[in-house]
C-alpha atoms as a PDB file:
ATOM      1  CA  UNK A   1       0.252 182.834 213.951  1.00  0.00           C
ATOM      2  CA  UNK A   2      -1.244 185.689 211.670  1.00  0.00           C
ATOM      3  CA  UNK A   3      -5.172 186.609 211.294  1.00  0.00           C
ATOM      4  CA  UNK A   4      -6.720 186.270 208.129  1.00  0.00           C
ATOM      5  CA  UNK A   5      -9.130 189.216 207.551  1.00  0.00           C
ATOM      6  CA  UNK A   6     -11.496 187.708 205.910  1.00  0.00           C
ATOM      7  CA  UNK A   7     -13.692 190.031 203.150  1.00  0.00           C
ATOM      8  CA  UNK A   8     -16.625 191.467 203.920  1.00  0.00           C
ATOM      9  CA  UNK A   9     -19.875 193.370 201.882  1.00  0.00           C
ATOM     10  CA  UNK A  10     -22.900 194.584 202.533  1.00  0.00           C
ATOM     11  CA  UNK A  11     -26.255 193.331 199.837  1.00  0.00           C
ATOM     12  CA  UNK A  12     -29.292 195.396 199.994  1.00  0.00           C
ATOM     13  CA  UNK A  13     -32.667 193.845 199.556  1.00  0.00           C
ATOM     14  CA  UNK A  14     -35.628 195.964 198.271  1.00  0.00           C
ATOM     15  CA  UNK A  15     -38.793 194.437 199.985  1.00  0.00           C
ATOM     16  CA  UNK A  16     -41.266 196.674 198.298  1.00  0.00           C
ATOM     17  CA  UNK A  17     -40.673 196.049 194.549  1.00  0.00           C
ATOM     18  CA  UNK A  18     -43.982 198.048 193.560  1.00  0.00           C
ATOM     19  CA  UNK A  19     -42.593 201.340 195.246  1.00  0.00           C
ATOM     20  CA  UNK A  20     -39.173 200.657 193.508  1.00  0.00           C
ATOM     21  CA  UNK A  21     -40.751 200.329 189.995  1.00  0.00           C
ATOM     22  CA  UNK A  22     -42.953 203.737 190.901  1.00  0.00           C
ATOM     23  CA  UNK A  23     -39.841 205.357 191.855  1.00  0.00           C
ATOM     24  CA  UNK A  24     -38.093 204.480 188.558  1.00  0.00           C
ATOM     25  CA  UNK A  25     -41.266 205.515 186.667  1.00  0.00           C
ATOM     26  CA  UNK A  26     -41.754 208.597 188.598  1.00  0.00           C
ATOM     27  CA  UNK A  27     -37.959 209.585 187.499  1.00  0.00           C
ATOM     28  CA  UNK A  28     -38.649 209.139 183.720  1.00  0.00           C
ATOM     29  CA  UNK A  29     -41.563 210.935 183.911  1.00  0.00           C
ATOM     30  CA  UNK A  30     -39.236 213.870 185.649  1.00  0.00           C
ATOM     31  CA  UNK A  31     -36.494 213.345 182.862  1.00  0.00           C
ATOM     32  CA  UNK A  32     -39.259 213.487 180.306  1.00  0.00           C
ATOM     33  CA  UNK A  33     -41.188 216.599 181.990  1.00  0.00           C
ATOM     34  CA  UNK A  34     -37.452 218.858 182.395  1.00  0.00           C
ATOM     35  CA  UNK A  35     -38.508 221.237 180.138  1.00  0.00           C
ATOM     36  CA  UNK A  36     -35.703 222.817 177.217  1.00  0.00           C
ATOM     37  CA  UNK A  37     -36.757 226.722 177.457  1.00  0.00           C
ATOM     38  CA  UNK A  38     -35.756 226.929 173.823  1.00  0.00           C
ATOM     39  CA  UNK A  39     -39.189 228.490 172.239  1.00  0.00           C
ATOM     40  CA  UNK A  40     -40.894 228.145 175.466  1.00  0.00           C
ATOM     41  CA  UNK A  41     -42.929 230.926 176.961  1.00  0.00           C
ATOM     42  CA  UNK A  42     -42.487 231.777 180.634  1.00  0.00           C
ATOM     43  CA  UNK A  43     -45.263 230.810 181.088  1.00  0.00           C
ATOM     44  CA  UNK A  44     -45.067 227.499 179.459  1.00  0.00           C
ATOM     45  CA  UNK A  45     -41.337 226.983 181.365  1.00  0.00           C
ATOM     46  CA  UNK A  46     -43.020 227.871 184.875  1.00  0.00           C
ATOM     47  CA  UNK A  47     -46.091 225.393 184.224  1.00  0.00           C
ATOM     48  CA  UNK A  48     -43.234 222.830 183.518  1.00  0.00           C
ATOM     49  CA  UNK A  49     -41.002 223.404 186.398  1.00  0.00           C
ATOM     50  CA  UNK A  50     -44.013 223.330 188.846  1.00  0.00           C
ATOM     51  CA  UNK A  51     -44.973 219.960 187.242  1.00  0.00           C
ATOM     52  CA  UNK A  52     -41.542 218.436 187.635  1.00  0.00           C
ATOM     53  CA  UNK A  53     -41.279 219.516 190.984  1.00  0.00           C
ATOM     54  CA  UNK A  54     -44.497 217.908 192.673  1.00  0.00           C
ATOM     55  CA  UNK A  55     -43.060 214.704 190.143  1.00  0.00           C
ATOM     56  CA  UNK A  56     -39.614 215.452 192.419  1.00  0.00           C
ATOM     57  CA  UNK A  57     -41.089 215.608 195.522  1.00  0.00           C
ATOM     58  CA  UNK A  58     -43.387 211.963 194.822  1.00  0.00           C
ATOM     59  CA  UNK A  59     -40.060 210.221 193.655  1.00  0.00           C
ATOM     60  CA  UNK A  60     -38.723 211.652 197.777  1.00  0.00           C
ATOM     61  CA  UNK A  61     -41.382 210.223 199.448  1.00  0.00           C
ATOM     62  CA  UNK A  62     -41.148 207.079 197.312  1.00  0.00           C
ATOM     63  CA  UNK A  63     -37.448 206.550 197.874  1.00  0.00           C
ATOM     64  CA  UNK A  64     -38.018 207.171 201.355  1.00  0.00           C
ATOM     65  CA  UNK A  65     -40.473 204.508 201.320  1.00  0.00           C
ATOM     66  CA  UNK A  66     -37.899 202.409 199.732  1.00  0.00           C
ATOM     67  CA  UNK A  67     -35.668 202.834 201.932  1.00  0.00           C
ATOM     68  CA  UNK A  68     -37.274 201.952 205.169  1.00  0.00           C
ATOM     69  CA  UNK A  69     -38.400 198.620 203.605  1.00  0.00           C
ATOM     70  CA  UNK A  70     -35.082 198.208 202.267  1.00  0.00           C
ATOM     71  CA  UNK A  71     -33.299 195.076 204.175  1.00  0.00           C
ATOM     72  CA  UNK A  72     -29.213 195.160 204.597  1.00  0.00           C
ATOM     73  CA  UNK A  73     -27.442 191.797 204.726  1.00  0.00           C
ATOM     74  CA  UNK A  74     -23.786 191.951 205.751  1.00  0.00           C
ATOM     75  CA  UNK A  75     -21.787 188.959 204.056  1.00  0.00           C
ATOM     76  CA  UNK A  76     -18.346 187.394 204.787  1.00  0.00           C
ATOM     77  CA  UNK A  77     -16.081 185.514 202.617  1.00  0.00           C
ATOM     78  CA  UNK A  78     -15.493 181.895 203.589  1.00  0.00           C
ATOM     79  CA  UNK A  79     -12.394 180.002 204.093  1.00  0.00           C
ATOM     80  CA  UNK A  80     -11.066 178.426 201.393  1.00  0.00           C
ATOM     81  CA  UNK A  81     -11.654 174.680 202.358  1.00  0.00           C
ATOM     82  CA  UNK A  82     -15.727 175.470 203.165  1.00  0.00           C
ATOM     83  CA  UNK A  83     -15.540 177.314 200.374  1.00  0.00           C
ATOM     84  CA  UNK A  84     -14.356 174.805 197.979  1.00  0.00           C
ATOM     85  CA  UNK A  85     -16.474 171.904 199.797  1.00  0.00           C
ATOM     86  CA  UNK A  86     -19.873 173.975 198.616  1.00  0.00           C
ATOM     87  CA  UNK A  87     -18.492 174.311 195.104  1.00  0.00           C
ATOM     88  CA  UNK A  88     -17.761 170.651 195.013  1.00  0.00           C
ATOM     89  CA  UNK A  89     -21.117 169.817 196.058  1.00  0.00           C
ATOM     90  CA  UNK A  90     -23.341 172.093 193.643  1.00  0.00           C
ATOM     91  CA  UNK A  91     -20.966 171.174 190.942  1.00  0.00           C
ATOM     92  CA  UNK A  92     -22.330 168.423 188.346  1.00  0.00           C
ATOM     93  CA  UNK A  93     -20.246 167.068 185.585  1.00  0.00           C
ATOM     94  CA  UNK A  94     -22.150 165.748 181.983  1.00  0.00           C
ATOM     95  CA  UNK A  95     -20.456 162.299 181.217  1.00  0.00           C
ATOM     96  CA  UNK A  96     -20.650 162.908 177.359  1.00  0.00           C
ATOM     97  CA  UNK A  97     -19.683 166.899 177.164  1.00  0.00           C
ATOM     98  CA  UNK A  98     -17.479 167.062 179.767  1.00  0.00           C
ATOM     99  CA  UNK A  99     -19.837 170.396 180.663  1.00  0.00           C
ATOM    100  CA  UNK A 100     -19.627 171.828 184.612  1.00  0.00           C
ATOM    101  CA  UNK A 101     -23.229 172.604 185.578  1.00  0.00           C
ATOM    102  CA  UNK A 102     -23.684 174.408 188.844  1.00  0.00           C
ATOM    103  CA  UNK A 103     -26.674 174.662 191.215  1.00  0.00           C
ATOM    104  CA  UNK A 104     -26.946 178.149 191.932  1.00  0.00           C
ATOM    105  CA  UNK A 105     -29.547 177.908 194.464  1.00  0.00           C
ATOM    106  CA  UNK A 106     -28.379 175.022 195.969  1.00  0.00           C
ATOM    107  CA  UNK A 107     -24.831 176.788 196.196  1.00  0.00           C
ATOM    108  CA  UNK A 108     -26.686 180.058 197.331  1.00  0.00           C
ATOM    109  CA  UNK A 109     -28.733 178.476 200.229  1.00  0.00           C
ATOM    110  CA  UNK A 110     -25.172 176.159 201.270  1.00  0.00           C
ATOM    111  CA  UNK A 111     -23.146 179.350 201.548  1.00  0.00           C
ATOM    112  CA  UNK A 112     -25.357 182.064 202.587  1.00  0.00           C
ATOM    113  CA  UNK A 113     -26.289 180.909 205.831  1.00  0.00           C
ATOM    114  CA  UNK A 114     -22.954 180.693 206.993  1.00  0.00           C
ATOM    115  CA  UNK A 115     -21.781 184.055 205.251  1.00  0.00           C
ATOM    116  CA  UNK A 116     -24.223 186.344 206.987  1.00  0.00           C
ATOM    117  CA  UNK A 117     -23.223 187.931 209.961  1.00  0.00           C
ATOM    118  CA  UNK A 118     -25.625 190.324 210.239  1.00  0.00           C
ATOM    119  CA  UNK A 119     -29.258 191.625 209.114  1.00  0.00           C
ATOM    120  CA  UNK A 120     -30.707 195.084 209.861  1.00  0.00           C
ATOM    121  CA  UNK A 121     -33.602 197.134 208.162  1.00  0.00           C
ATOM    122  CA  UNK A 122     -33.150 200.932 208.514  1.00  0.00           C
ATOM    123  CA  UNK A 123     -30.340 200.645 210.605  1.00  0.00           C
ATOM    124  CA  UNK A 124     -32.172 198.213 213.157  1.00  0.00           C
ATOM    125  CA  UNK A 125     -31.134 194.656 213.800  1.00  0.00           C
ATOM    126  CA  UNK A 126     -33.907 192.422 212.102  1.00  0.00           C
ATOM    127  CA  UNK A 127     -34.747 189.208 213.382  1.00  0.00           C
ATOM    128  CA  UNK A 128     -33.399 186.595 210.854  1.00  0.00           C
ATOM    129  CA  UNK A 129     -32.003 183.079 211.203  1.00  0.00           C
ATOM    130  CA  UNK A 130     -29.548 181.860 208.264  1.00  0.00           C
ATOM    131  CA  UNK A 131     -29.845 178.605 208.929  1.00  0.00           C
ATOM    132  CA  UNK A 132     -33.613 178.480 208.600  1.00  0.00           C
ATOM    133  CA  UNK A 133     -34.921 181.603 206.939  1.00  0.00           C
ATOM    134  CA  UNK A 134     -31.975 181.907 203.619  1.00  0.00           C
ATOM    135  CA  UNK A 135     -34.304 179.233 201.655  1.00  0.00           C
ATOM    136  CA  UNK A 136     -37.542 181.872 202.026  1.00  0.00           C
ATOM    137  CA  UNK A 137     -35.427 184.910 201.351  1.00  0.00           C
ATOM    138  CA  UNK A 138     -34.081 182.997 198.472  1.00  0.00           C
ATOM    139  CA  UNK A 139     -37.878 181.944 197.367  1.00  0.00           C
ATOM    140  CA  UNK A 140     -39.195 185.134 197.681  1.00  0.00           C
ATOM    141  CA  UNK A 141     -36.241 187.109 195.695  1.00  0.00           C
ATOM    142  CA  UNK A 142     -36.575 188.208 192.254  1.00  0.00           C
ATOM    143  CA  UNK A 143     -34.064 187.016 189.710  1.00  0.00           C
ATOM    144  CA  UNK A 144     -32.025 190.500 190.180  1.00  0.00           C
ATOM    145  CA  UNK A 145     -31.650 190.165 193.330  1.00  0.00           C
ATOM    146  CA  UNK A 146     -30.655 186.912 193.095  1.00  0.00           C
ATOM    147  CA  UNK A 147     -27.713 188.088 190.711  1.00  0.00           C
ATOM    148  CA  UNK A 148     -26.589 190.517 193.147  1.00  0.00           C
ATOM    149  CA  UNK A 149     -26.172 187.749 195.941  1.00  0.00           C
ATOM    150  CA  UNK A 150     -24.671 185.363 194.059  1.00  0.00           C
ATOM    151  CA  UNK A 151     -22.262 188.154 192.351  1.00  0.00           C
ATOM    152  CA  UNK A 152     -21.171 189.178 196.172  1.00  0.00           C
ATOM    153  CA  UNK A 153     -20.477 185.145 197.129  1.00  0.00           C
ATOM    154  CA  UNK A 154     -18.293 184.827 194.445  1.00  0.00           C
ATOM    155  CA  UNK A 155     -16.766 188.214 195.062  1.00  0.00           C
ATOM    156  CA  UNK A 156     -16.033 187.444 199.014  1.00  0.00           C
ATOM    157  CA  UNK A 157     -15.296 183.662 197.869  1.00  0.00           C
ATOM    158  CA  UNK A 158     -12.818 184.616 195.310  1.00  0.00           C
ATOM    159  CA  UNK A 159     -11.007 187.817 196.751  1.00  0.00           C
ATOM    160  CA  UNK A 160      -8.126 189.673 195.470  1.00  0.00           C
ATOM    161  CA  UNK A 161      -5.146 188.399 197.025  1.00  0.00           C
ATOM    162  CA  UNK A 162      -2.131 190.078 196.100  1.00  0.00           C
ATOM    163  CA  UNK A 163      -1.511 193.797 195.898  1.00  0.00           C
ATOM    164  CA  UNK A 164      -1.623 194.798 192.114  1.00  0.00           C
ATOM    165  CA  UNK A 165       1.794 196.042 190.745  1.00  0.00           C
ATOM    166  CA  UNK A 166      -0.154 198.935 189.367  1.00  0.00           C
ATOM    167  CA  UNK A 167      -1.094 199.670 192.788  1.00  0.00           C
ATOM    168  CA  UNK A 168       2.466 200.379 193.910  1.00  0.00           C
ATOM    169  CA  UNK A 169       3.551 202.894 190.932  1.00  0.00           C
END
């Protein structure tokens, strides 16, 4: 018999959401400082530059910040029959519409814990158990990063499966 490769996909999770907002804020505040020289003085275009680069070299130490508290998940796909059991179970059906509803959470905190295979934090191995720790990390998530996750289960769930013909001309 043949091996399936299964997919795989790394998620990253920001754990310090106040440096990642000063980090965006710190970049528009660069984009708006970048001076146009037309009708400046040198002066004026000096002053400028040195402004934008102490706002350059706060937005490094911020992303570096955000990076060491940044937390990697590595997630692969499920076979189809687990996959389809979870979908079945977080799927409700309205009588008088006819209407799917899924639980996303529910569906989330099903899958992920058998989906991750592995957790580090700035390249280390981080102490994390799916099976009990997924339904804090999903608690304690913002609704973004939510959307990410659930956009990589379905991804990995629902893989390409066939090579494209476009791929082949």
């Amino acid at each position: 018999m043949f091996a399936i490769k299964r997919p795989t996909k790394t998620v990253d999770i920001v754990t310090d959401l106040d440096a990642l907002a000063q980090a965006v804020d710190l970049k528009q505040q660069i984009d708006d400082a970048t001076p146009d020289p037309a009708g400046m003085t040198d002066a004026e275009i000096c002053a400028a530059k040195k402004a934008t680069d102490k706002l350059r070299r706060e937005l490094k130490t911020k992303l570096k910040t955000i990076d060491e508290s940044t937390v990697t998940l590595t997630l692969r796909g499920l076979g189809s029959s687990r996959w389809n059991q979870i979908v079945l179970a977080t799927t409700t059906v309205d009588q008088k519409t006819g209407k799917q509803e899924r639980d996303i959470n529910r569906l989330l905190t099903d899958a992920l814990p058998e989906m991750i295979i592995n957790v580090e934090q700035h390249g280390e191995p981080v102490e994390f158990d799916p099976q009990t720790d997924v339904p804090a990390l999903l608690e304690a998530i913002v609704d973004t990063q939510t959307v990410e996750l659930l956009v990589a289960v379905q991804q990995l769930n629902t893989p390409q499966a066939e090579v494209p013909k476009a791929l082949r001309e």
